[in-house]
C-alpha atoms as a PDB file:
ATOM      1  CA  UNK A   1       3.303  36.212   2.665  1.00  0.00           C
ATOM      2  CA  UNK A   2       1.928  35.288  -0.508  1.00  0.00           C
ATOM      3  CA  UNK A   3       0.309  31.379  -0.874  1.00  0.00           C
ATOM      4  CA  UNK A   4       1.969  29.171  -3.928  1.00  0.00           C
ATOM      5  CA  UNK A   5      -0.440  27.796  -6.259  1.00  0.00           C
ATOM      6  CA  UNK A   6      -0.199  24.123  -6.034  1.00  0.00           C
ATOM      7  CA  UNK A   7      -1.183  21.787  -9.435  1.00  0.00           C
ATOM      8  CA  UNK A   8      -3.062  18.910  -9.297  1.00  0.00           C
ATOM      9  CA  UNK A   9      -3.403  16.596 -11.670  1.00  0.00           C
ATOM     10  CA  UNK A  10      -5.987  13.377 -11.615  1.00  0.00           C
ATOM     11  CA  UNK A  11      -4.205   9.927 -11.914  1.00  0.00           C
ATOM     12  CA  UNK A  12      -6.981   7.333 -11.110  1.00  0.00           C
ATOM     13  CA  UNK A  13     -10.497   7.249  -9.668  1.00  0.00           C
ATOM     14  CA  UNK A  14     -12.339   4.401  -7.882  1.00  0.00           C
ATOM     15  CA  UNK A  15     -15.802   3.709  -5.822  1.00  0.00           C
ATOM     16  CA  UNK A  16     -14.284   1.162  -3.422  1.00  0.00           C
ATOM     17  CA  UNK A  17     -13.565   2.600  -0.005  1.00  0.00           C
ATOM     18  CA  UNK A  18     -11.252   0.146   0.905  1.00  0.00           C
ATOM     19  CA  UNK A  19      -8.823   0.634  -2.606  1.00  0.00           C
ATOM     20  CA  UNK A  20      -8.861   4.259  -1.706  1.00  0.00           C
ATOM     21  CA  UNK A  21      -7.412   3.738   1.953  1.00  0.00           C
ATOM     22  CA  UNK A  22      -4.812   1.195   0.183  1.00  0.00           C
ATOM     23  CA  UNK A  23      -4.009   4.044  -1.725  1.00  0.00           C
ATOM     24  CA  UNK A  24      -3.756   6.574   0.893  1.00  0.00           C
ATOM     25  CA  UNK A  25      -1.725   4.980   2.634  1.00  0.00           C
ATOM     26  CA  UNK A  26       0.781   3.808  -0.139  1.00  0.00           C
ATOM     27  CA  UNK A  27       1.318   7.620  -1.219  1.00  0.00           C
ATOM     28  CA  UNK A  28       1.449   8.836   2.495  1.00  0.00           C
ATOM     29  CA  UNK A  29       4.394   6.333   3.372  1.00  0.00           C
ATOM     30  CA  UNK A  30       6.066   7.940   0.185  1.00  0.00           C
ATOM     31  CA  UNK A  31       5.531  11.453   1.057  1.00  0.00           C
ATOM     32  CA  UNK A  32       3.596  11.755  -2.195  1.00  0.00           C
ATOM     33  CA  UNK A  33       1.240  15.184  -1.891  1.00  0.00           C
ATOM     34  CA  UNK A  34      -2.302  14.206  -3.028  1.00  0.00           C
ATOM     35  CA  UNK A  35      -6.024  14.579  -1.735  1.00  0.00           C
ATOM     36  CA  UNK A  36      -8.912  12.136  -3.012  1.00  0.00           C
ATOM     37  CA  UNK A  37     -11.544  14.676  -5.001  1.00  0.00           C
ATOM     38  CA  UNK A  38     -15.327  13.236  -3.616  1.00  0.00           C
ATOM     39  CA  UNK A  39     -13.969  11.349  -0.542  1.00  0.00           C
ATOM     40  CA  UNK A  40     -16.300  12.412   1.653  1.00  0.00           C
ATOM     41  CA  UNK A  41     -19.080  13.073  -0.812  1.00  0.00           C
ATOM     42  CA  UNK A  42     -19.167   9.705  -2.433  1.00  0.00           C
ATOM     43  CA  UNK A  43     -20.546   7.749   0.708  1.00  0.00           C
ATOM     44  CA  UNK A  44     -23.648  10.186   0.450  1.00  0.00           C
ATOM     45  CA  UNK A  45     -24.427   9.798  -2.805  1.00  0.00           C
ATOM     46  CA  UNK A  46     -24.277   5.688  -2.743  1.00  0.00           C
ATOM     47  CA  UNK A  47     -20.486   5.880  -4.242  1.00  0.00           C
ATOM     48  CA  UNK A  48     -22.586   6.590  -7.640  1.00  0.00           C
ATOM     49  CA  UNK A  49     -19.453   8.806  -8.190  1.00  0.00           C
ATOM     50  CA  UNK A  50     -16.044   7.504  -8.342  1.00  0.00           C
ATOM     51  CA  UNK A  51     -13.299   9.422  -5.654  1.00  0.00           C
ATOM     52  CA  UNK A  52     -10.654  10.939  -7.737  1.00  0.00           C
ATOM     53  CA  UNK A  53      -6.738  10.921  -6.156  1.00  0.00           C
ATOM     54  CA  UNK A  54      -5.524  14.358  -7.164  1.00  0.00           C
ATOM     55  CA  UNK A  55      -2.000  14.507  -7.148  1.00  0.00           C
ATOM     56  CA  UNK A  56       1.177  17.106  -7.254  1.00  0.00           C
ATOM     57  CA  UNK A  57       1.958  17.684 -10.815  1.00  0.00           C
ATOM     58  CA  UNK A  58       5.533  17.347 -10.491  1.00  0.00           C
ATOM     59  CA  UNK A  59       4.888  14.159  -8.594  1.00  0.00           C
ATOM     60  CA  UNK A  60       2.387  12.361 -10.813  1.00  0.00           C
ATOM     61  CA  UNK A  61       4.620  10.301 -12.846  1.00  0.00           C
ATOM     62  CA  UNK A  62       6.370   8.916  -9.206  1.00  0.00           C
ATOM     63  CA  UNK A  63       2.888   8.164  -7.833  1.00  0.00           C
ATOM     64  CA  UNK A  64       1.992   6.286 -10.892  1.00  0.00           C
ATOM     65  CA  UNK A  65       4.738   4.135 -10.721  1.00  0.00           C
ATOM     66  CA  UNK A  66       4.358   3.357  -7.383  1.00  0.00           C
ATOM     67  CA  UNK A  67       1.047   2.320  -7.820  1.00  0.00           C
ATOM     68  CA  UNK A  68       1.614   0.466 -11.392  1.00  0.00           C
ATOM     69  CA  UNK A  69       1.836  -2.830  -9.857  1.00  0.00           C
ATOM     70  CA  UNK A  70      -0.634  -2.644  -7.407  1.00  0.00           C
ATOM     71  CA  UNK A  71      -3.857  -4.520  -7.395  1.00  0.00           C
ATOM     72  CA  UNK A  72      -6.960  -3.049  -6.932  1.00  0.00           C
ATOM     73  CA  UNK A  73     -10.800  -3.673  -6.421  1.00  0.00           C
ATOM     74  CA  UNK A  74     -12.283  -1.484  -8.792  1.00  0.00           C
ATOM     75  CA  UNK A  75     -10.371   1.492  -9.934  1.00  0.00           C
ATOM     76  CA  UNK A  76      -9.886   3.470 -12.924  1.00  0.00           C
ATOM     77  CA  UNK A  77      -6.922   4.658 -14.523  1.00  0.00           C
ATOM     78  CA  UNK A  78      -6.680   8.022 -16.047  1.00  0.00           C
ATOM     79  CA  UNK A  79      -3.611   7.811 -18.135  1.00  0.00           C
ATOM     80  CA  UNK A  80      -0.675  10.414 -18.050  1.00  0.00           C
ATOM     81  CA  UNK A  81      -1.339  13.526 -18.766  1.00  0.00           C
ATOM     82  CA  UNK A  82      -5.235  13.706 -19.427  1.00  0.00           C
ATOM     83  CA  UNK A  83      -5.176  17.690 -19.755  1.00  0.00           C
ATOM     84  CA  UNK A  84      -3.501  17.215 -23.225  1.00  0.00           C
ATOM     85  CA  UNK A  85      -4.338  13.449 -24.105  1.00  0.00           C
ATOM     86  CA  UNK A  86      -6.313  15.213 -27.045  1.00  0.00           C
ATOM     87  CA  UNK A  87      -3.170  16.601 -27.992  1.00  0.00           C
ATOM     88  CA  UNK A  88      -1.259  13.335 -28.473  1.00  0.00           C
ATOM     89  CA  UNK A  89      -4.193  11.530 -29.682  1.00  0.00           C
ATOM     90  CA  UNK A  90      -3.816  13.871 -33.275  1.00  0.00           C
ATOM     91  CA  UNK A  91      -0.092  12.678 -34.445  1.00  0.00           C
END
C-alpha cells in the first residue's frame, strides 16, 4: 500500500508554551490535522525560535477562522497562503 503525501502549510508561529497548548487543543476539538514545527525543540534552545502550527492544506482556511478571534500571548500570524504571497504582492 502506497502512503499519500500529506501538505502542510504554516498558519501562525509563537514562543509561548501556553498559546501553543490553547491552540492544540482548539484544532484537536475540531478535528483539524496539524503538528507544531519546533515543539519540542524550542524549550532547548530558550524558545529563541518560535513553534510553527503546520496545518492540512485543504484545512488551512477552516483553522484560520477558527482561530481569528482568539486571543493570544505572543503569536505571529503568517497570512494565507505564504508560498505565493510574492505572487499577489506584484498586481
Amino acid at each position: 500500500m502506497e502512503k499519500a503525501f500529506i501538505e502542510y502549510i504554516p498558519i501562525l508561529a509563537t514562543h509561548n508554551a501556553g498559546d501553543r497548548a490553547f491552540i492544540k487543543s482548539i484544532l484537536d476539538a475540531e478535528g483539524i490535522t496539524y503538528f507544531i514545527q519546533g515543539e519540542h525543540v524550542a524549550p532547548y534552545l530558550f524558545n529563541a525560535l518560535p513553534m510553527t502550527v503546520m496545518v492540512k492544506k485543504d484545512q488551512a482556511n477552516m483553522a484560520r477562522d477558527i482561530l481569528k478571534d482568539v486571543e493570544l500571548t505572543y503569536t505571529y500570524d503568517l497570512g494565507e497562503d505564504t508560498e505565493h504571497s510574492d505572487d499577489k504582492n506584484e498586481n
